[in-house]
PDB file of N, CA and C in Angstrom:
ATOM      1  N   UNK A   1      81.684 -64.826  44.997  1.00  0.00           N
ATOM      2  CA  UNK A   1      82.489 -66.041  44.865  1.00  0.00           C
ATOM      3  C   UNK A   1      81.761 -67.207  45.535  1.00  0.00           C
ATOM      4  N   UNK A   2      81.679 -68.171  44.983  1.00  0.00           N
ATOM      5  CA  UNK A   2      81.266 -69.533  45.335  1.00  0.00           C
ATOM      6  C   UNK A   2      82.357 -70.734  45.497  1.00  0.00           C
ATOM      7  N   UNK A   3      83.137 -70.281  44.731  1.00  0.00           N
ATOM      8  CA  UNK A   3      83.930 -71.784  44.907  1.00  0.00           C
ATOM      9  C   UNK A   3      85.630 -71.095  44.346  1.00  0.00           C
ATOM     10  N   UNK A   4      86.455 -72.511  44.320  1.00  0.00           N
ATOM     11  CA  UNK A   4      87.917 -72.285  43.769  1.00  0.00           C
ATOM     12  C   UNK A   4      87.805 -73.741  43.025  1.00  0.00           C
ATOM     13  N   UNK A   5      88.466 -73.348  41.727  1.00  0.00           N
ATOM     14  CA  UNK A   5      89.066 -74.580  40.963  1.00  0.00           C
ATOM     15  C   UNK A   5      90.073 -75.391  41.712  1.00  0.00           C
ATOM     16  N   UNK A   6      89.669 -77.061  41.898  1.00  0.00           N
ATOM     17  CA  UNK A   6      90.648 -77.730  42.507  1.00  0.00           C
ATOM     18  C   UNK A   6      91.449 -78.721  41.103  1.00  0.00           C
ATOM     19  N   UNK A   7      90.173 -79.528  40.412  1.00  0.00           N
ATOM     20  CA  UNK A   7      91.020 -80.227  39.626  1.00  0.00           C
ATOM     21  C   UNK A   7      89.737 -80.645  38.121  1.00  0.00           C
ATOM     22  N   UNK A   8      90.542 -81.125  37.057  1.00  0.00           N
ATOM     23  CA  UNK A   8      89.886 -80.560  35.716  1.00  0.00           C
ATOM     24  C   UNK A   8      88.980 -82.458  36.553  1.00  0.00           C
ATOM     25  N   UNK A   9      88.005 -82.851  35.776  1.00  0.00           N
ATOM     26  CA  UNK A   9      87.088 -84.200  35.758  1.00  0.00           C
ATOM     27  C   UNK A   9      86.770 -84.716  34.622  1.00  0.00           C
ATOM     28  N   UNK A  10      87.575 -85.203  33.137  1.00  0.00           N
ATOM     29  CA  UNK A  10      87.119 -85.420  31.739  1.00  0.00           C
ATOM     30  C   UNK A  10      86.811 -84.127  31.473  1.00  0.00           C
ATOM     31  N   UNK A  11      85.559 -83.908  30.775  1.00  0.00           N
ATOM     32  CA  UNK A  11      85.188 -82.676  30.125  1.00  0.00           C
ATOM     33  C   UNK A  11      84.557 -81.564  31.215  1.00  0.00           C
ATOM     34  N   UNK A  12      84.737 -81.756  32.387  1.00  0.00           N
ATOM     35  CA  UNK A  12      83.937 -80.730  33.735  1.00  0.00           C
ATOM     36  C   UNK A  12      85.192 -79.976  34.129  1.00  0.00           C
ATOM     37  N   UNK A  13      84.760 -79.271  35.701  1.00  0.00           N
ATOM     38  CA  UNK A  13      85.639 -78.781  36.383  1.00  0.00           C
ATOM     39  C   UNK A  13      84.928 -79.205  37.967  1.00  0.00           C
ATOM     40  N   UNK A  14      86.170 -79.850  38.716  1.00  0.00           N
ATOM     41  CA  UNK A  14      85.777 -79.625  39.978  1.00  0.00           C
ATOM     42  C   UNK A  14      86.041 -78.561  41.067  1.00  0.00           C
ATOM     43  N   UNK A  15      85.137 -77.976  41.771  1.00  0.00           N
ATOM     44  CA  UNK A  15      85.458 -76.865  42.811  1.00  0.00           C
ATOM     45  C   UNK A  15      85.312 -76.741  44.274  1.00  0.00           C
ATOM     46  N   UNK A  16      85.678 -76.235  44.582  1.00  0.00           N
ATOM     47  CA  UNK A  16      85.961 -76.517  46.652  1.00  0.00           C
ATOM     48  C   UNK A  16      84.427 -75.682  46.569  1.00  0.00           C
ATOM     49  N   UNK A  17      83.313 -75.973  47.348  1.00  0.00           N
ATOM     50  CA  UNK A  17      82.446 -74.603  47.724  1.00  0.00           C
ATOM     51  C   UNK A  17      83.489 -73.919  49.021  1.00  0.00           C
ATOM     52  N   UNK A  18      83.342 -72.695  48.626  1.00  0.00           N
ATOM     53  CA  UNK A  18      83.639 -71.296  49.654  1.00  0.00           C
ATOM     54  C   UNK A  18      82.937 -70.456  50.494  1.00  0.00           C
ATOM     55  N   UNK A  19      81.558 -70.867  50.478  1.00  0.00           N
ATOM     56  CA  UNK A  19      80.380 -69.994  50.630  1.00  0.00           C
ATOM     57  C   UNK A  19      79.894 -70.839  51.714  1.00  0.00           C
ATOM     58  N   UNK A  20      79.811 -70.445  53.348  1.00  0.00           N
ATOM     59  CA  UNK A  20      79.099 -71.161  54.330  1.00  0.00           C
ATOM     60  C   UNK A  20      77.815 -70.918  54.556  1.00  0.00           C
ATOM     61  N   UNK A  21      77.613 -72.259  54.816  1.00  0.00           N
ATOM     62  CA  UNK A  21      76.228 -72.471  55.141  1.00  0.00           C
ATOM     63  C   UNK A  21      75.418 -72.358  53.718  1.00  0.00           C
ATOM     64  N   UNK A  22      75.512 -72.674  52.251  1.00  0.00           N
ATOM     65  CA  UNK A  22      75.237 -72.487  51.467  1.00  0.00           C
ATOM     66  C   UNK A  22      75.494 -73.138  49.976  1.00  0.00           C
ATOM     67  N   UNK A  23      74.486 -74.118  49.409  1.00  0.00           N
ATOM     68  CA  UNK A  23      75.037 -73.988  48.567  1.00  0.00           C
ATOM     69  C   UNK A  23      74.019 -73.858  47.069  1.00  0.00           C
ATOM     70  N   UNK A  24      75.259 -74.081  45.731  1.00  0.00           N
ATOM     71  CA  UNK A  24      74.896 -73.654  44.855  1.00  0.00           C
ATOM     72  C   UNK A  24      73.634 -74.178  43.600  1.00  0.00           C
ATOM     73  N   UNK A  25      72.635 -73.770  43.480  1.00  0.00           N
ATOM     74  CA  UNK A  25      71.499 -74.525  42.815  1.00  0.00           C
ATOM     75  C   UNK A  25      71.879 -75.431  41.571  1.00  0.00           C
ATOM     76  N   UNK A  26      71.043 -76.673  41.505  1.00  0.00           N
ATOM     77  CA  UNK A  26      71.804 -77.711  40.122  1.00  0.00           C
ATOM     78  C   UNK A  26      71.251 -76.377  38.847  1.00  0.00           C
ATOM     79  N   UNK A  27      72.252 -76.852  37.890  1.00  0.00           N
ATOM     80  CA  UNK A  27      71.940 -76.095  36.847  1.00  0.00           C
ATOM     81  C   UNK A  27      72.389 -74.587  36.986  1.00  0.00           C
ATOM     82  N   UNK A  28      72.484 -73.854  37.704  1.00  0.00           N
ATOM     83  CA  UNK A  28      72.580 -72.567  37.603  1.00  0.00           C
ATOM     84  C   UNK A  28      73.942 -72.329  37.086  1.00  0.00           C
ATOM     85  N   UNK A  29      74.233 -70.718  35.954  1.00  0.00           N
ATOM     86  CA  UNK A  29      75.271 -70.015  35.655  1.00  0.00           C
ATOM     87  C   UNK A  29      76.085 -70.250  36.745  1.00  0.00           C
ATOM     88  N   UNK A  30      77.284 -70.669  35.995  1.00  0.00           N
ATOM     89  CA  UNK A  30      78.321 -70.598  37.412  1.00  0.00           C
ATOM     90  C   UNK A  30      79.439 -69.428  35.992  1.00  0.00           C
ATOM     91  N   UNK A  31      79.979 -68.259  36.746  1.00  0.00           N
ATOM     92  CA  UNK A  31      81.225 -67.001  35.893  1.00  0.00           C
ATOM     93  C   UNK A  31      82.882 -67.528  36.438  1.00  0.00           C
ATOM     94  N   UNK A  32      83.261 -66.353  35.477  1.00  0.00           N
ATOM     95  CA  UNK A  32      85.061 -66.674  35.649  1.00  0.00           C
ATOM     96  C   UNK A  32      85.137 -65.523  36.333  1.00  0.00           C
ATOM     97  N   UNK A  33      86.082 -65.176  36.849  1.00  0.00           N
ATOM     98  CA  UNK A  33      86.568 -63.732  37.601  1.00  0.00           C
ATOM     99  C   UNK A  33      86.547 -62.578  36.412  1.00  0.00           C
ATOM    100  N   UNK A  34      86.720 -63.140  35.622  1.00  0.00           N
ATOM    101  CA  UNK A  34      86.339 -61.744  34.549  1.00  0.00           C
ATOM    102  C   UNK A  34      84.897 -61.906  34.484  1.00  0.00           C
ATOM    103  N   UNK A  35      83.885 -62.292  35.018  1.00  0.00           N
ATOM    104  CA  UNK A  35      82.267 -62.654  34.787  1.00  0.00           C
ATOM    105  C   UNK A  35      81.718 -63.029  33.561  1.00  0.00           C
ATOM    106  N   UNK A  36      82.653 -64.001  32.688  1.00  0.00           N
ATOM    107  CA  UNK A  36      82.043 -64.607  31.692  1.00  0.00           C
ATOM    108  C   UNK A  36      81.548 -65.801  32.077  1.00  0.00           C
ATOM    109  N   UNK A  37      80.738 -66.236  31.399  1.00  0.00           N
ATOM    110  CA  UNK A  37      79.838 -67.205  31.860  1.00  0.00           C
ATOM    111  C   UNK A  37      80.654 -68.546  31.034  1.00  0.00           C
ATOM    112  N   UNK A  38      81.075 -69.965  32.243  1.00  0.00           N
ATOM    113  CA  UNK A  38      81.810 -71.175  31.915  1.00  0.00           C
ATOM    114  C   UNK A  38      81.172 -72.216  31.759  1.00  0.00           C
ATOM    115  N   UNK A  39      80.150 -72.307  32.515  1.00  0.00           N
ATOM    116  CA  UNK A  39      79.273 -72.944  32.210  1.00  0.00           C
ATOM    117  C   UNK A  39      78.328 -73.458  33.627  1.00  0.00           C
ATOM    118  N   UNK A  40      77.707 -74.698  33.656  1.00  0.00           N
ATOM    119  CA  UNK A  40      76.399 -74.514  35.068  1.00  0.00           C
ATOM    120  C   UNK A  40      77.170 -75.501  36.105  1.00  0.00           C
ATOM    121  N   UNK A  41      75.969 -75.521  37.021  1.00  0.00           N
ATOM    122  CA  UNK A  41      76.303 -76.827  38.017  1.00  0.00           C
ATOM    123  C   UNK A  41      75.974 -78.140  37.708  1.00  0.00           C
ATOM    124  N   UNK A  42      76.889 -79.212  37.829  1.00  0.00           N
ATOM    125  CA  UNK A  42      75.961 -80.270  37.606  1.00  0.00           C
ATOM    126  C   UNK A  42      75.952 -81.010  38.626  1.00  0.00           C
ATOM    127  N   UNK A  43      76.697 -81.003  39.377  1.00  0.00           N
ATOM    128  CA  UNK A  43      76.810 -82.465  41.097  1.00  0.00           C
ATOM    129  C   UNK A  43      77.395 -81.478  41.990  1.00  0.00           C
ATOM    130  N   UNK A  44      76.778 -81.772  42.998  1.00  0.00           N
ATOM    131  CA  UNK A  44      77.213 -81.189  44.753  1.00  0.00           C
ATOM    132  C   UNK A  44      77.422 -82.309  45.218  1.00  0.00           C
ATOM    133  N   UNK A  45      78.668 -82.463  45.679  1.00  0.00           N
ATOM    134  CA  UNK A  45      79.077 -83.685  46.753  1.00  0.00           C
ATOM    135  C   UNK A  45      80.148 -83.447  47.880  1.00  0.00           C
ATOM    136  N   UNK A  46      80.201 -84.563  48.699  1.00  0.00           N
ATOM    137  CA  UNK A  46      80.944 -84.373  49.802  1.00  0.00           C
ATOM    138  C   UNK A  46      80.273 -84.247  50.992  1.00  0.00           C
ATOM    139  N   UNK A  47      81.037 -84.745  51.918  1.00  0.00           N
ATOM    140  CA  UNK A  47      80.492 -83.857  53.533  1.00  0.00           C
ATOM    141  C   UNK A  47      80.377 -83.013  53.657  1.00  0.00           C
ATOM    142  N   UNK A  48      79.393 -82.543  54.364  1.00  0.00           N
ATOM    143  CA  UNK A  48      78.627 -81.062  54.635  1.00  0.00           C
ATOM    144  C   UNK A  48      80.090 -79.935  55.236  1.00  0.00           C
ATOM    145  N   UNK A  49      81.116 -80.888  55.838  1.00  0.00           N
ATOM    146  CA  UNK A  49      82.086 -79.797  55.523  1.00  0.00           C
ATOM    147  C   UNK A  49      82.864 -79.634  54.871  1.00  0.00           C
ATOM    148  N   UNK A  50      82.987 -79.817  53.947  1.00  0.00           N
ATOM    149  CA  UNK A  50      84.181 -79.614  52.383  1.00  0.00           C
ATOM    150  C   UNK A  50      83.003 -80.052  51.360  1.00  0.00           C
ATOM    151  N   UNK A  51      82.218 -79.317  50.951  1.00  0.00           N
ATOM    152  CA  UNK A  51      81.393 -79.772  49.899  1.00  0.00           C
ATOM    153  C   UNK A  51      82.373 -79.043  48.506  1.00  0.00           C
ATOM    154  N   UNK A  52      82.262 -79.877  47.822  1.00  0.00           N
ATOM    155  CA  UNK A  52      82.367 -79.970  46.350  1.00  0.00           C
ATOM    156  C   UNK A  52      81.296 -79.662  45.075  1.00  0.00           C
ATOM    157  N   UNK A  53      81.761 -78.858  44.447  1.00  0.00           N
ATOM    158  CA  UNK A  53      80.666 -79.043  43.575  1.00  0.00           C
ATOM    159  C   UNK A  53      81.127 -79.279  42.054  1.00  0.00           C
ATOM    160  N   UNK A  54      80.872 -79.822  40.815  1.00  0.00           N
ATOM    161  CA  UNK A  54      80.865 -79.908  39.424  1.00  0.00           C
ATOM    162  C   UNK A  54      80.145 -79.146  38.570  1.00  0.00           C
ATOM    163  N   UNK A  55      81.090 -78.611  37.424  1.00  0.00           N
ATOM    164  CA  UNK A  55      80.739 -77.643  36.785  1.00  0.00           C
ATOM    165  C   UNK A  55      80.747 -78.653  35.148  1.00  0.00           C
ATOM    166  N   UNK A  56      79.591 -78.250  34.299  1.00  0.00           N
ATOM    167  CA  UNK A  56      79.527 -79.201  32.936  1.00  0.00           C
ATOM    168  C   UNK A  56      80.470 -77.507  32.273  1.00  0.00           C
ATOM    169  N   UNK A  57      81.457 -77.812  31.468  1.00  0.00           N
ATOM    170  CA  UNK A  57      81.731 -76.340  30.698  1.00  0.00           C
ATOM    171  C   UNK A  57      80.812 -75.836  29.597  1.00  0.00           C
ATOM    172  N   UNK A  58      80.819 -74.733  29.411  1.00  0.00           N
ATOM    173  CA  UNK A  58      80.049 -74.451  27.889  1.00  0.00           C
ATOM    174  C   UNK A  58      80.712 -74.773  26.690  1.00  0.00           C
ATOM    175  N   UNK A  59      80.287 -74.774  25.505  1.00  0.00           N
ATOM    176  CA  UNK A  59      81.020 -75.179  24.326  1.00  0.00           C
ATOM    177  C   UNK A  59      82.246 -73.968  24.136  1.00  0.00           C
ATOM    178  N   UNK A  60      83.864 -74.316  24.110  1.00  0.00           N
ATOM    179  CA  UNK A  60      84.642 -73.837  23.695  1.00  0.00           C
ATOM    180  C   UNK A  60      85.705 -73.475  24.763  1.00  0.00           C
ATOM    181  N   UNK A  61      85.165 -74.008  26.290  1.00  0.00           N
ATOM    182  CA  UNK A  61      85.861 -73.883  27.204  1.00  0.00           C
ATOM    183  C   UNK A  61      86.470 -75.107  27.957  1.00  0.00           C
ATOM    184  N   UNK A  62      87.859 -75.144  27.879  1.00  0.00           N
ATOM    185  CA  UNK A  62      88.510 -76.672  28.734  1.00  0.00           C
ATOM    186  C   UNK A  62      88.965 -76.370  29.475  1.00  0.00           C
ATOM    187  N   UNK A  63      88.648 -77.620  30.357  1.00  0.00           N
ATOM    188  CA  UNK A  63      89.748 -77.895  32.315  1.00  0.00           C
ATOM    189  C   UNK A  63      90.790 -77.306  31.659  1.00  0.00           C
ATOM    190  N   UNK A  64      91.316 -77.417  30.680  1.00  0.00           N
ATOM    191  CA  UNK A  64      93.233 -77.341  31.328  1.00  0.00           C
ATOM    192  C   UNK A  64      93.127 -75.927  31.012  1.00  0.00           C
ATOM    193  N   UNK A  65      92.086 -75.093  30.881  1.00  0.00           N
ATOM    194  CA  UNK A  65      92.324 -74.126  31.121  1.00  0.00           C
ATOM    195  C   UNK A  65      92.279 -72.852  32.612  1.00  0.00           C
ATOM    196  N   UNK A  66      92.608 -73.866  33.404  1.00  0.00           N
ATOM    197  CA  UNK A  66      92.030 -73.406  34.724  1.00  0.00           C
ATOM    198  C   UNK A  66      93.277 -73.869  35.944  1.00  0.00           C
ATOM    199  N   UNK A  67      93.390 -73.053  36.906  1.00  0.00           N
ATOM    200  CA  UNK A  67      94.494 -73.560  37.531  1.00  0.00           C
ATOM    201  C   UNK A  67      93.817 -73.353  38.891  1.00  0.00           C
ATOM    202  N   UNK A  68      94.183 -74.471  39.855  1.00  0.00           N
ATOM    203  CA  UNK A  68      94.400 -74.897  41.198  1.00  0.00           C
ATOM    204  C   UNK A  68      93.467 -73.367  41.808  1.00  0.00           C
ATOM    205  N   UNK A  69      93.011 -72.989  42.390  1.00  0.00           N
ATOM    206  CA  UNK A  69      93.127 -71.786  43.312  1.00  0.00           C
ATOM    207  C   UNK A  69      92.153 -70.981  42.210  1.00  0.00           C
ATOM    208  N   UNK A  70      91.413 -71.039  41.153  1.00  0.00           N
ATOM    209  CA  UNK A  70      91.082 -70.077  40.243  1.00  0.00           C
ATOM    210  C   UNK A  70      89.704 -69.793  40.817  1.00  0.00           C
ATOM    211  N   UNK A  71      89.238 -68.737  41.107  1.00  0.00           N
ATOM    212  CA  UNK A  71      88.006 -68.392  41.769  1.00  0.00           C
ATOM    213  C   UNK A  71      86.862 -68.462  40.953  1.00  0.00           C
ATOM    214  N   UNK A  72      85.448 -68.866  41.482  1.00  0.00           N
ATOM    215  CA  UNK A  72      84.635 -69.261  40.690  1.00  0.00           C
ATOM    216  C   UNK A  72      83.146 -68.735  41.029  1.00  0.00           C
ATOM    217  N   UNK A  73      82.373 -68.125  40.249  1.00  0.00           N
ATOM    218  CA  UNK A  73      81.627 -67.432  40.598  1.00  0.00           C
ATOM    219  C   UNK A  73      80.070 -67.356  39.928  1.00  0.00           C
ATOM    220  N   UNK A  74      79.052 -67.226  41.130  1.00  0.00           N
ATOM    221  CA  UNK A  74      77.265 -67.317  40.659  1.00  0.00           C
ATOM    222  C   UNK A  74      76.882 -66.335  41.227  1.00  0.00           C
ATOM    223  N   UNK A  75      75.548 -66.003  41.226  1.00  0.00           N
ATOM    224  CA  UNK A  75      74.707 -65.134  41.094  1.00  0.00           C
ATOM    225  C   UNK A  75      74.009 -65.513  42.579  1.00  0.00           C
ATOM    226  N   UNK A  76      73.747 -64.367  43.140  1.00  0.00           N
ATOM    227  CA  UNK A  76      73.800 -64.571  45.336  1.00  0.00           C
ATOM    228  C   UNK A  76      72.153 -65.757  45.060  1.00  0.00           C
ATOM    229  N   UNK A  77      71.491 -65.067  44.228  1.00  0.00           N
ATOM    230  CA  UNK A  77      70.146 -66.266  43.996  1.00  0.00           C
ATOM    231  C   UNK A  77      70.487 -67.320  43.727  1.00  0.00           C
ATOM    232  N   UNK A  78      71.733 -67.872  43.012  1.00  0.00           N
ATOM    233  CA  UNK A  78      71.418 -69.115  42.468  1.00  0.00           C
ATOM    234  C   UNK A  78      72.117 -69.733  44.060  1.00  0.00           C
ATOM    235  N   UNK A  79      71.954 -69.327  44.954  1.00  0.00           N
ATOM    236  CA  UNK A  79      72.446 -70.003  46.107  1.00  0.00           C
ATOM    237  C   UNK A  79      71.181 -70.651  47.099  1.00  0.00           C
ATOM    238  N   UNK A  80      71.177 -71.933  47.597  1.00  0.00           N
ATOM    239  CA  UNK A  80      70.360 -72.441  48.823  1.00  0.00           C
ATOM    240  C   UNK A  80      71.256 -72.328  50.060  1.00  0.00           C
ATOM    241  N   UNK A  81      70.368 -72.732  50.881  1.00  0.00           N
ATOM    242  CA  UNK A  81      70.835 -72.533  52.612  1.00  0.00           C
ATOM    243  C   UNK A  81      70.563 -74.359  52.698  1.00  0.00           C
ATOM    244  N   UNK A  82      72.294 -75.029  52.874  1.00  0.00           N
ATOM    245  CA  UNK A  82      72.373 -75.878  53.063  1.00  0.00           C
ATOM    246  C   UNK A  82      71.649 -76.858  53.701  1.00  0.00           C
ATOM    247  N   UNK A  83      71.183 -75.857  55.225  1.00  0.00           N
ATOM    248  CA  UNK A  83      70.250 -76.656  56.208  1.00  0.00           C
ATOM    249  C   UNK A  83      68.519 -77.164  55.517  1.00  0.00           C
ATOM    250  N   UNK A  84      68.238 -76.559  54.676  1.00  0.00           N
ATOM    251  CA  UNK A  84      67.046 -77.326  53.978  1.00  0.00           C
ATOM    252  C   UNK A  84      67.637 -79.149  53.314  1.00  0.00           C
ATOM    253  N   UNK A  85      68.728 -79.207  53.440  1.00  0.00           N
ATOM    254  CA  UNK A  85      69.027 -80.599  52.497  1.00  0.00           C
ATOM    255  C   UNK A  85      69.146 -81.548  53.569  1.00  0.00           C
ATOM    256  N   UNK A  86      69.566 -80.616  55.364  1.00  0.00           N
ATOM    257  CA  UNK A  86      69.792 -81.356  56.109  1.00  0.00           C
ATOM    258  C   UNK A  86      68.846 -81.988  57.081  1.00  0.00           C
ATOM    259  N   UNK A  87      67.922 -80.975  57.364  1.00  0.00           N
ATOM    260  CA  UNK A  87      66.987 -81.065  58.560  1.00  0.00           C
ATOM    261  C   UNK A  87      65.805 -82.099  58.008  1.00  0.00           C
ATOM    262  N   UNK A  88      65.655 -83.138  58.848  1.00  0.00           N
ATOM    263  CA  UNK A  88      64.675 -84.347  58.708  1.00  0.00           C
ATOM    264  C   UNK A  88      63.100 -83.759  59.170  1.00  0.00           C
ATOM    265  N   UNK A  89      62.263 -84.070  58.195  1.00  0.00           N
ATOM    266  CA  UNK A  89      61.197 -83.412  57.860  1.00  0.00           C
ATOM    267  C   UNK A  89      60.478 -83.964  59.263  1.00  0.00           C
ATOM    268  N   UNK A  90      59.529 -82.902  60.090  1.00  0.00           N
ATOM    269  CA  UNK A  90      58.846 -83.452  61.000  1.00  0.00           C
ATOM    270  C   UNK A  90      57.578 -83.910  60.901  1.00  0.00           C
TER     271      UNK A  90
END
């Protein structure tokens, strides 16, 4: 698990990240709890503590099909270690 559905965005989905210290690569498979594939990442935002991330859907899948709390799920690789985005290069 990577994230929870918070709210639909036009044709996307937005999601809470769940996963500390970590997050999810642009572009990568993001699954449904049944592990079908919904579609990728497209934006990570927010403060480093409540990061957010955006999902583009695949063809045939809509926000309103998704409710509040719906768990959301990638592949342990398609994950970074946050602190590379943070630490100022010496």
């Amino acid at each position: 698990e990577i994230g929870s559905f918070a709210h639909p965005c036009e044709e996307q989905i937005v999601c809470n990240l769940t996963v500390a210290e970590q997050v999810p690569k642009f572009n990568c498979k993001v699954l449904s709890s049944s592990k079908s594939n919904i579609g990728t990442v497209d934006e990570i935002f927010g403060p480093t503590q409540k990061v957010y991330f955006s999902v583009k859907l695949d063809n045939g899948i809509q926000a309103s099909s998704f409710k509040e709390g719906d768990k959301i799920f990638a592949e342990t690789t398609s994950l970074l270690p946050i602190k590379i985005f943070l630490e100022e290069p010496k």
